[in-house]
Structure formats: structure tokens, C-alpha cells
N, C-alpha and C. Protein backbone atom coordinates (compact mmCIF):
# COMPACT_ATOMS: atom_id res chain seq x y z
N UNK A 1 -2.45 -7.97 7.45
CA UNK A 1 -1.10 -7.45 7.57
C UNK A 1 -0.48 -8.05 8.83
N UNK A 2 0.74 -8.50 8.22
CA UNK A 2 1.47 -8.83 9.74
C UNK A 2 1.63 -8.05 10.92
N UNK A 3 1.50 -8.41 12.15
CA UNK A 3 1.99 -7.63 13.37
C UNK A 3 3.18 -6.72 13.61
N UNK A 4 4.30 -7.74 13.09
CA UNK A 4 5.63 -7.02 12.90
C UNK A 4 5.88 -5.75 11.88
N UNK A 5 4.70 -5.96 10.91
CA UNK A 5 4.87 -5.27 9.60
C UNK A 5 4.54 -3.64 10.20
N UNK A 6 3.51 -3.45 10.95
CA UNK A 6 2.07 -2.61 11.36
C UNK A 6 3.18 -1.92 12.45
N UNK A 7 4.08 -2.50 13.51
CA UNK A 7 4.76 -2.30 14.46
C UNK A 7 6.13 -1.43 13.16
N UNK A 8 6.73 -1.85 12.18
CA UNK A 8 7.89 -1.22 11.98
C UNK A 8 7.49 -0.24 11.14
N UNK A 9 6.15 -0.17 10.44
CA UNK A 9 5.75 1.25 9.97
C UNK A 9 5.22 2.21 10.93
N UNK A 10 4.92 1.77 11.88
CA UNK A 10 4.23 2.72 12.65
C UNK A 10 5.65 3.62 13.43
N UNK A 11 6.64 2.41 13.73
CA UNK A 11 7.53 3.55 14.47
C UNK A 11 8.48 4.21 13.39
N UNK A 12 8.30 3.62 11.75
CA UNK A 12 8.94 4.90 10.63
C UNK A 12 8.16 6.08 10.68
N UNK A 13 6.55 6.18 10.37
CA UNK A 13 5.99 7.04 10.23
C UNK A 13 6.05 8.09 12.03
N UNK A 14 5.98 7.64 12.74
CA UNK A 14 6.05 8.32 14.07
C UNK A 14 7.06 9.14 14.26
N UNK A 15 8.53 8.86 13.61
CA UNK A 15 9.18 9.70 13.54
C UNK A 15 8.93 10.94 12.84
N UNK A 16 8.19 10.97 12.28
CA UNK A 16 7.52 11.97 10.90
C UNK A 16 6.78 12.89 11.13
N UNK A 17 5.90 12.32 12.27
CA UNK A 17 4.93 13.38 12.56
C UNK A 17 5.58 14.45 13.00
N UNK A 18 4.51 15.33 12.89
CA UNK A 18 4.78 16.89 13.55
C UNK A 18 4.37 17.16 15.21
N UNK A 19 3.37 16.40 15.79
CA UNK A 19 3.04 16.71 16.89
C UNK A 19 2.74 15.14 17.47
N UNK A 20 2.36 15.51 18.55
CA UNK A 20 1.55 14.43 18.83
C UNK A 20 0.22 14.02 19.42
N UNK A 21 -0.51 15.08 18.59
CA UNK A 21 -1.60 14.51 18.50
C UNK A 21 -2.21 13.60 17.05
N UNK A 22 -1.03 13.73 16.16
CA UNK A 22 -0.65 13.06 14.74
C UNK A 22 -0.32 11.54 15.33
N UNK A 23 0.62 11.20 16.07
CA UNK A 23 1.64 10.09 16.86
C UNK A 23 0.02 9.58 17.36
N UNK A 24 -0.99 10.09 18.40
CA UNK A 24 -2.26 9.38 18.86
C UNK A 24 -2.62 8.79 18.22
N UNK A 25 -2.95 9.62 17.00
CA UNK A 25 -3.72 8.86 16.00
C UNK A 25 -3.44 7.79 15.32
N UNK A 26 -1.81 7.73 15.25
CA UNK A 26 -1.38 6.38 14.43
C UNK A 26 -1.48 5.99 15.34
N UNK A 27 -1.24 5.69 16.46
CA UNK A 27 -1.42 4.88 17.40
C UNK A 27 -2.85 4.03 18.12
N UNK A 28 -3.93 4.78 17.44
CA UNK A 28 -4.87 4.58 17.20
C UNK A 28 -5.23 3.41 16.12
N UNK A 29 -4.73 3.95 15.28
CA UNK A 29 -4.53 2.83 13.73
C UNK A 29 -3.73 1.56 14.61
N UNK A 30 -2.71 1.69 15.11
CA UNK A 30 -2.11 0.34 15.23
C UNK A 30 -2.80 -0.43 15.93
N UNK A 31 -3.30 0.30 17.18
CA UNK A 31 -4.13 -0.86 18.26
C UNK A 31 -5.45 -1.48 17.20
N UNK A 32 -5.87 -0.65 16.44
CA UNK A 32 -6.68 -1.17 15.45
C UNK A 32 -6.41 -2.61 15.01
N UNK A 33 -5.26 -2.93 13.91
CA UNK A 33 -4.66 -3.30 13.50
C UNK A 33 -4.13 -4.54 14.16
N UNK A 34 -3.76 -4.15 15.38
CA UNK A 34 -3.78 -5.13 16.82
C UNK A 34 -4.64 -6.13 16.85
N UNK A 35 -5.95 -5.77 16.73
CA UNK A 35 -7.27 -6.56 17.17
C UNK A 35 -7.24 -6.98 16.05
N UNK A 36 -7.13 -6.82 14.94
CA UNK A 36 -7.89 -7.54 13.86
C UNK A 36 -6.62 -7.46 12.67
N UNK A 37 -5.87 -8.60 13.45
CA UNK A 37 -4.24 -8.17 11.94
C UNK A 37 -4.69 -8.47 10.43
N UNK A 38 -5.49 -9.43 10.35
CA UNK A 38 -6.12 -10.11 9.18
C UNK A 38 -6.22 -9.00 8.16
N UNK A 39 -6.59 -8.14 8.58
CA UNK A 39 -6.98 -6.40 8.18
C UNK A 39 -8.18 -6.75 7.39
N UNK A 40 -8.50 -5.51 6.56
CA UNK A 40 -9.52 -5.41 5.90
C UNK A 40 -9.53 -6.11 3.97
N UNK A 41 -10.15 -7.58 4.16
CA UNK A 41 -10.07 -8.48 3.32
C UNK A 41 -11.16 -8.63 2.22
């Protein structure tokens, strides 16, 4: 997955959450996502 792609869902879904310990967690996913954009192939 692209970088840009991972970056403009993450800040749609972020608006969404309810808290933020929800927001960590995607944020969690993205730095993921970060390291290894290729994703899971």
C-alpha cells in the first residue's frame, strides 16, 4: 500500500474514533505500515 494512501485513511478514520486510545492504535497500524509499505503480500 502506498504511503500517501495509509496517511489519508488514517486521518479519515481518526476522525471517527471515539477516544483516543482507538486514535493510538491506528496510529500504531500506520507506523506499521511505515516500515514495511509493501504490506502484507
Amino acid at each position: 500500500m502506498r504511503y500517501d494512501v495509509v496517511e489519508e485513511l488514517a486521518e479519515e478514520v481518526m476522525g471517527r474514533l471515539p477516544d483516543d486510545r482507538a486514535r493510538r492504535e491506528v496510529m500504531a497500524l500506520v507506523e506499521v505500515a511505515r516500515m514495511d509499505p509493501r504490506g502484507p503480500m
